[in-house]
C-alpha atoms as a PDB file:
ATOM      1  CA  UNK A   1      27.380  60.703  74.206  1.00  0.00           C
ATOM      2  CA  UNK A   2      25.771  63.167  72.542  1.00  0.00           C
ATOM      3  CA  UNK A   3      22.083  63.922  72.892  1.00  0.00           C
ATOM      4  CA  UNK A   4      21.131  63.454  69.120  1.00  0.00           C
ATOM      5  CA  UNK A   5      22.973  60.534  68.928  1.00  0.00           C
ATOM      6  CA  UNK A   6      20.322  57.261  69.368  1.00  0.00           C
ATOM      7  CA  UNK A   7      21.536  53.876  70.095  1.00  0.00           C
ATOM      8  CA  UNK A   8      20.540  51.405  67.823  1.00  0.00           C
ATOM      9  CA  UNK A   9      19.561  48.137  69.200  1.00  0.00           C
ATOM     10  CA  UNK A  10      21.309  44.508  68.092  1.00  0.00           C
ATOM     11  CA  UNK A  11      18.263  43.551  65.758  1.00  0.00           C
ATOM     12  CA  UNK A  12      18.612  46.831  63.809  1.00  0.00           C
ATOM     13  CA  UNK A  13      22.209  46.729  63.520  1.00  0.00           C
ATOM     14  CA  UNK A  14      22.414  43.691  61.917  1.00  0.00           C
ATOM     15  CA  UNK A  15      19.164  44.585  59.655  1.00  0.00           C
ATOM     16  CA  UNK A  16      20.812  48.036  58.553  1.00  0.00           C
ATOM     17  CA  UNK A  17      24.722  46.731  58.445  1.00  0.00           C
ATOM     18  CA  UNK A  18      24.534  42.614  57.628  1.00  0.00           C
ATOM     19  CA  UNK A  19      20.859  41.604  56.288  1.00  0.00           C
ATOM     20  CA  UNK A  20      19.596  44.262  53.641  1.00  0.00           C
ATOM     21  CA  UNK A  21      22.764  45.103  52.141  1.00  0.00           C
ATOM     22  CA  UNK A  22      23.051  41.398  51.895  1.00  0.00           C
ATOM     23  CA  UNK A  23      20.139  40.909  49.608  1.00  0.00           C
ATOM     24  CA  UNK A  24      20.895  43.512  48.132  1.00  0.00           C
ATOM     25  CA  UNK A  25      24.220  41.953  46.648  1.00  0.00           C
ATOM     26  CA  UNK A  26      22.067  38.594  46.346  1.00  0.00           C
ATOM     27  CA  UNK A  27      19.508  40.613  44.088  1.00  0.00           C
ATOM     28  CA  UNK A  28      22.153  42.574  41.842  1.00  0.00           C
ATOM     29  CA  UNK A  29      24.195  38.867  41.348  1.00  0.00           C
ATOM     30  CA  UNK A  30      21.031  37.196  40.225  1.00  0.00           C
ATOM     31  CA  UNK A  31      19.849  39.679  37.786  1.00  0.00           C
ATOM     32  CA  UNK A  32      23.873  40.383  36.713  1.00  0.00           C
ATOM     33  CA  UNK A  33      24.066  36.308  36.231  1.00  0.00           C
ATOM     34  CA  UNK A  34      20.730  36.223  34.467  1.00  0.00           C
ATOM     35  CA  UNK A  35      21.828  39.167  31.636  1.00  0.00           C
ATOM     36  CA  UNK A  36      25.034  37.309  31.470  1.00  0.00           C
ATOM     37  CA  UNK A  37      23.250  34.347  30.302  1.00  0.00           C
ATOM     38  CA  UNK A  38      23.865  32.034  33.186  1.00  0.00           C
ATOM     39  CA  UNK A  39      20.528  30.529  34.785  1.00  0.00           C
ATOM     40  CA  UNK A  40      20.928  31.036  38.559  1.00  0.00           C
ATOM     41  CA  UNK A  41      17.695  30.011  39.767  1.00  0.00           C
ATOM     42  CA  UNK A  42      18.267  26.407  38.027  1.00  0.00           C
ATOM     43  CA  UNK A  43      21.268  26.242  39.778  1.00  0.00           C
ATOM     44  CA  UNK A  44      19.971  27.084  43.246  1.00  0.00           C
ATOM     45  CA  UNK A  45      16.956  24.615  42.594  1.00  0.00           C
ATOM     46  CA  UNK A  46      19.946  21.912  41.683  1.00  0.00           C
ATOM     47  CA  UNK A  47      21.846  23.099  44.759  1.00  0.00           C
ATOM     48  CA  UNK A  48      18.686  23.168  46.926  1.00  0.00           C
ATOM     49  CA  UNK A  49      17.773  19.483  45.585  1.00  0.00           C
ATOM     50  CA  UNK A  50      20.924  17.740  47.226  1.00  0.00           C
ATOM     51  CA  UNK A  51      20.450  20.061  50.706  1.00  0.00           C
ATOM     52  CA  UNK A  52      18.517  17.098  52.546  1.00  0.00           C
ATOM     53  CA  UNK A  53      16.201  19.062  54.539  1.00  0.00           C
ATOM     54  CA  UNK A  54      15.229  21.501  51.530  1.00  0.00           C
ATOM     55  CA  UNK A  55      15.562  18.709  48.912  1.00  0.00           C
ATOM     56  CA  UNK A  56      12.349  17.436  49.243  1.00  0.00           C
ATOM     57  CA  UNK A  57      10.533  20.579  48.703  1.00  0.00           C
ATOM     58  CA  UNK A  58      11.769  20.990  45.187  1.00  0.00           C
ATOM     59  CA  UNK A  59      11.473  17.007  44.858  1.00  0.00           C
ATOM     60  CA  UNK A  60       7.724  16.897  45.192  1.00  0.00           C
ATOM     61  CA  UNK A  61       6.873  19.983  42.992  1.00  0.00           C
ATOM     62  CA  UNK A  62       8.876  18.027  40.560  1.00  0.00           C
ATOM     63  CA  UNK A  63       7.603  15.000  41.210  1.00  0.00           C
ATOM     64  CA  UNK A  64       3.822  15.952  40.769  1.00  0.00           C
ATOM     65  CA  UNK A  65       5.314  17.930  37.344  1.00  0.00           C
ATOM     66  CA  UNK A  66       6.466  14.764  36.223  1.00  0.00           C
ATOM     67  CA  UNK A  67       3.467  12.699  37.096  1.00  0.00           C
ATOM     68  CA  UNK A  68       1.279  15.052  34.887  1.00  0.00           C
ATOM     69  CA  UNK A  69       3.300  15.232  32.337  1.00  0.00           C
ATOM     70  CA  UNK A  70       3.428  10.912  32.724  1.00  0.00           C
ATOM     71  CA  UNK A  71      -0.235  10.751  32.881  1.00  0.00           C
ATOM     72  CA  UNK A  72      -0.837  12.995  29.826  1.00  0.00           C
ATOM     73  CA  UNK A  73       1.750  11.649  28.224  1.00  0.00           C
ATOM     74  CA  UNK A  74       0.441   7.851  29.300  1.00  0.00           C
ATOM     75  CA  UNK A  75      -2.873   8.288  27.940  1.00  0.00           C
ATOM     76  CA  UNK A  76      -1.342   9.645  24.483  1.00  0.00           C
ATOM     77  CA  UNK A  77       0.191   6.536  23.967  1.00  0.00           C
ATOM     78  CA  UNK A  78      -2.515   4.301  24.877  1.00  0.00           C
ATOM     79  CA  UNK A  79      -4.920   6.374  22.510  1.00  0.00           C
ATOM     80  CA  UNK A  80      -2.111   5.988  19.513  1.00  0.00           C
ATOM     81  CA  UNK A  81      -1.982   2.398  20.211  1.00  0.00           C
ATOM     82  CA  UNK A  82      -5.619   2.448  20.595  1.00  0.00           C
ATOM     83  CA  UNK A  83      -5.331   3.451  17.031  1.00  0.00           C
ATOM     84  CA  UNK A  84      -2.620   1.923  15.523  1.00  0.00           C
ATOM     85  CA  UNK A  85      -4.265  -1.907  16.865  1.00  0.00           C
ATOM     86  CA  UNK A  86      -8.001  -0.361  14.804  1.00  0.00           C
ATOM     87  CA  UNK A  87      -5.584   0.224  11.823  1.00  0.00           C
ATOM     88  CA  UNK A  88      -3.949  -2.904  12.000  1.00  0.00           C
ATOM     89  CA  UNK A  89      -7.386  -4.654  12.277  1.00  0.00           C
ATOM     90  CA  UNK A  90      -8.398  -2.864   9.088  1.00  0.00           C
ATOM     91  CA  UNK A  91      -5.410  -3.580   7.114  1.00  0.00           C
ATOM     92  CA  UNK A  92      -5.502  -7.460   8.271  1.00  0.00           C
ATOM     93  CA  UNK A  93      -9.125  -7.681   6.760  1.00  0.00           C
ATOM     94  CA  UNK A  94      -8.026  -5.774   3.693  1.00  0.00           C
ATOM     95  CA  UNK A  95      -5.069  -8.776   3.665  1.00  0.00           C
ATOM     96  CA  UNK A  96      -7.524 -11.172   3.672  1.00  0.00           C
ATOM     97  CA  UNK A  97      -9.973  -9.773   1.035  1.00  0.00           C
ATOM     98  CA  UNK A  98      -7.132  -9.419  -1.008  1.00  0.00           C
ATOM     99  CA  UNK A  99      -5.645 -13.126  -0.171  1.00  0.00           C
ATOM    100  CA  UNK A 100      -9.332 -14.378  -1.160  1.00  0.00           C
ATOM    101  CA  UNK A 101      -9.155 -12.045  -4.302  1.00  0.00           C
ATOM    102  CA  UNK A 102      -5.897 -13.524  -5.227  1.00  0.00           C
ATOM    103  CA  UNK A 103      -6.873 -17.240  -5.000  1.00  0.00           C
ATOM    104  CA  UNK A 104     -10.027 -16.549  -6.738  1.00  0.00           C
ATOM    105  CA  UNK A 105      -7.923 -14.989 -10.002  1.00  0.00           C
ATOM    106  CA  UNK A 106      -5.618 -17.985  -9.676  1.00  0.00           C
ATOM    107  CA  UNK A 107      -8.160 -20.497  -9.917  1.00  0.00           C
ATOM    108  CA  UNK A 108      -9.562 -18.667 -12.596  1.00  0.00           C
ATOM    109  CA  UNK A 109      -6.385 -18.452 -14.425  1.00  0.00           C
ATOM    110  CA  UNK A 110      -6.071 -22.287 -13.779  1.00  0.00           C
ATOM    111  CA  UNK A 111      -9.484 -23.025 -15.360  1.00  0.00           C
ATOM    112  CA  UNK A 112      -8.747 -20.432 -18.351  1.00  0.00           C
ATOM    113  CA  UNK A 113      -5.468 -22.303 -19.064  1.00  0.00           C
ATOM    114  CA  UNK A 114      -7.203 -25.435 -19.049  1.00  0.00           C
ATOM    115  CA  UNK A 115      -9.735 -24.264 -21.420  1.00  0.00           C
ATOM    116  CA  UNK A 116      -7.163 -22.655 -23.632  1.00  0.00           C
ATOM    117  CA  UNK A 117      -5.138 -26.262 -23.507  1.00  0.00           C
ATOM    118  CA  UNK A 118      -8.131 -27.589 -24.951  1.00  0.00           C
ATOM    119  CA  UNK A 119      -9.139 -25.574 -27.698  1.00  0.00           C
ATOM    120  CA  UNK A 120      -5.609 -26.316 -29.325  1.00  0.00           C
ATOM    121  CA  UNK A 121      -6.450 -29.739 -29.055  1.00  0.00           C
ATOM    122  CA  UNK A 122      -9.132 -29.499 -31.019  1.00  0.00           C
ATOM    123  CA  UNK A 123      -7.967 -26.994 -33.408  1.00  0.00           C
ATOM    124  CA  UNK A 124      -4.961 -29.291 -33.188  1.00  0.00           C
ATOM    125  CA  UNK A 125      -7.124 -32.384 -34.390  1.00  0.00           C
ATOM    126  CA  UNK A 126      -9.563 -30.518 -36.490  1.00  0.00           C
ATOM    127  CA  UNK A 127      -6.910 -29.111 -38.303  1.00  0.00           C
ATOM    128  CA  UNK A 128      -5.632 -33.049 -38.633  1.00  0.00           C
ATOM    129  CA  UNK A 129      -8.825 -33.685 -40.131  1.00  0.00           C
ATOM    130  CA  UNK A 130      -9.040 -31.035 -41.963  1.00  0.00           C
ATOM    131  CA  UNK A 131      -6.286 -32.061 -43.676  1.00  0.00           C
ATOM    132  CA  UNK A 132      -7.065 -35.682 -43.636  1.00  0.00           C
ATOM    133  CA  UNK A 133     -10.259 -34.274 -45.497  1.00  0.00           C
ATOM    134  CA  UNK A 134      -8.350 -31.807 -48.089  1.00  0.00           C
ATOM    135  CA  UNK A 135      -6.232 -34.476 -48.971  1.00  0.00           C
ATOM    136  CA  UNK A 136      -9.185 -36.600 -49.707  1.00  0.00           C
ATOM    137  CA  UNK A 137     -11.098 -34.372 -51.807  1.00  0.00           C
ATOM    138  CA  UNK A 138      -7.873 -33.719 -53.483  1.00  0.00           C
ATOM    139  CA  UNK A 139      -7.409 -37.528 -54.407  1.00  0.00           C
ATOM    140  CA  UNK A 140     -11.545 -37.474 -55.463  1.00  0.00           C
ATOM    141  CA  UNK A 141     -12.215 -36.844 -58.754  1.00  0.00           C
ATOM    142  CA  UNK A 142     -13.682 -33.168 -59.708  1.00  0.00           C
ATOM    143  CA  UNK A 143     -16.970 -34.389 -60.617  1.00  0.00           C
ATOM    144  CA  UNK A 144     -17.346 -36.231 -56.890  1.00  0.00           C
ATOM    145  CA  UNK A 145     -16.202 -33.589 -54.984  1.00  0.00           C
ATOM    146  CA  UNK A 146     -18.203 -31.210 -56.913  1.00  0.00           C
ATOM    147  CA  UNK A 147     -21.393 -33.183 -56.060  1.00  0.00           C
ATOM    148  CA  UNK A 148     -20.068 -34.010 -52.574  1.00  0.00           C
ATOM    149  CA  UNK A 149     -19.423 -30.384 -51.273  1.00  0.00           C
ATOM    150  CA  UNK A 150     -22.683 -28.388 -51.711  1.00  0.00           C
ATOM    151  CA  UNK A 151     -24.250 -30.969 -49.364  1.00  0.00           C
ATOM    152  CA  UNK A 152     -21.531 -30.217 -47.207  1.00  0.00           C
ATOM    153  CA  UNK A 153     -22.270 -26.787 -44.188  1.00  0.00           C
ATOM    154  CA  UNK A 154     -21.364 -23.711 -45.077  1.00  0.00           C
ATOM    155  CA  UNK A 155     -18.137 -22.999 -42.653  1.00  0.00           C
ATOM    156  CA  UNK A 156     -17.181 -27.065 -43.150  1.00  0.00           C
ATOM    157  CA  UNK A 157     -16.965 -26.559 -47.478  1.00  0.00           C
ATOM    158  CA  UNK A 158     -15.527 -22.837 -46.906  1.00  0.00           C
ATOM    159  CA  UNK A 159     -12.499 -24.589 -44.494  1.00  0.00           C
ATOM    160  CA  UNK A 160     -12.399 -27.250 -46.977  1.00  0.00           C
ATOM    161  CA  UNK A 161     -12.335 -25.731 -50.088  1.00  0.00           C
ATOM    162  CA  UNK A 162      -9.732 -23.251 -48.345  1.00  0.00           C
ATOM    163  CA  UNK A 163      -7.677 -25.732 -47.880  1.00  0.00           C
ATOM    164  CA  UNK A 164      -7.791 -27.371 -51.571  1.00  0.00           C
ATOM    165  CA  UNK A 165      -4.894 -26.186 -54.404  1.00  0.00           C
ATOM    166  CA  UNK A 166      -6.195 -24.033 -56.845  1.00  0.00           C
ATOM    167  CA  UNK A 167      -5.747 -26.006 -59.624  1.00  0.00           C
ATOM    168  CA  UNK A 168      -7.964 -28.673 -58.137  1.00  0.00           C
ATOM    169  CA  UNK A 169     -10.378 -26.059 -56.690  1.00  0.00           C
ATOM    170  CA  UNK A 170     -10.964 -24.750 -60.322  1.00  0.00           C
ATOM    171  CA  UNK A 171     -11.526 -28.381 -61.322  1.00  0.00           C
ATOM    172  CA  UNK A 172     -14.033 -28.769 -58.599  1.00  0.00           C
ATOM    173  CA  UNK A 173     -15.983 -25.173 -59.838  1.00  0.00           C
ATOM    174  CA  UNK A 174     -16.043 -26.427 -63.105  1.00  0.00           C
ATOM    175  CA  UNK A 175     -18.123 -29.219 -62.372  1.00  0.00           C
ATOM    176  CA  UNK A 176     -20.504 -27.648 -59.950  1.00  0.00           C
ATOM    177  CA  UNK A 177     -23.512 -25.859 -60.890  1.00  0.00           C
ATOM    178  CA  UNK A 178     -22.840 -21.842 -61.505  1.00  0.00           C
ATOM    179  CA  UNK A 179     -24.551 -20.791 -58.469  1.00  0.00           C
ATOM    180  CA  UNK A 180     -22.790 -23.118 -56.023  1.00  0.00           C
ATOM    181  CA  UNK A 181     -19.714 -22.002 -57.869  1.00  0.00           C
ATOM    182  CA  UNK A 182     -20.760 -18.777 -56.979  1.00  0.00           C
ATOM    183  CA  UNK A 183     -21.979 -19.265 -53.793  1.00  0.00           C
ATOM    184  CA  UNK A 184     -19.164 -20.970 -52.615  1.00  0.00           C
ATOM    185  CA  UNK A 185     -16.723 -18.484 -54.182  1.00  0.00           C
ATOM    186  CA  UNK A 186     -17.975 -16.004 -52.228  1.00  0.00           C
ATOM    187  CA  UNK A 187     -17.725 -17.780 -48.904  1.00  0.00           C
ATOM    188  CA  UNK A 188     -13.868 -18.738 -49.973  1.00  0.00           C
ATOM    189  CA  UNK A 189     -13.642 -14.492 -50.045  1.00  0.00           C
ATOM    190  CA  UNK A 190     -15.173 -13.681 -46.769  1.00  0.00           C
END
């Protein structure tokens, strides 16, 4: 052997010759794979996870990921049904406002239909006697009536005198004095 010539020990052969080039090739494949679009550190985390001595590593950083992310994601929900129970609440008293409203507007279409039922009974029966009454004065002599209706109120001669044919009402006018004539010709107008 020659003089400049140094031995290298076991260790540093397998450093120089087996270990560095050997990351080197690991480090050129990852960062080839990565520009190529493949994910190789997913994979090796994947890989890693089924290894059963290694597996638990990447298990508990994963683990404590996905407890976070359950107890953020936990007290989301509660706070949006927190929410959605206050909105319900509101819109069940709204509901019940608006059920009160609504029985309150029935009733009072009840009573209003009532009322209405009975004002066309008695326009039904008033205009019966009315009637009854025109046909009366119509029988009555010109001279009676004529005496008969000035006594009479104002809307009660105006409805009845309406009512009356003209020939008959110009009978009646004859016979009256000229200012109930007058008078009542005007209310006959209005």
């Amino acid at each position: 052997m020659e003089p400049n010539e140094k031995e290298y020990s076991k260790f540093q052969w397998f450093l120089f010759v087996v270990l560095i080039p050997s990351f080197f090739t690991l480090v050129v494949i990852f960062v080839l794979l990565s520009v190529a679009g493949f994910n190789p550190i997913g994979t090796v985390k994947d890989f890693a996870a089924k290894v059963p001595g290694v597996s638990s590593l990447f298990n508990n950083e994963e683990d404590s990921k996905i407890q976070k992310e359950d107890e953020v994601s936990v007290s989301d929900l509660e706070a949006d049904i927190q929410a959605k129970e206050s909105k319900i609440t509101q819109l069940e008293s709204e509901l019940e406002t608006k059920d009160d409203e609504i029985q309150s507007l029935e009733l009072e279409i009840e009573n209003l239909s009532d009322e209405i039922v009975r004002i066309r009974e008695e326009r039904l029966a008033k205009s019966k006697s009315l009637n009854d009454l025109t046909k009366m004065y119509e029988q009555m002599s010109a001279k009676n009536a004529a005496k008969i209706i000035p006594n009479l109120k104002d809307d009660e001669a105006r409805e009845i005198l309406s009512s009356i044919n003209t020939e008959k009402l110009a009978a009646i006018f004859e016979k009256m004095s000229p200012e109930d004539a007058a008078r009542f010709t005007q209310l006959i107008t209005q």
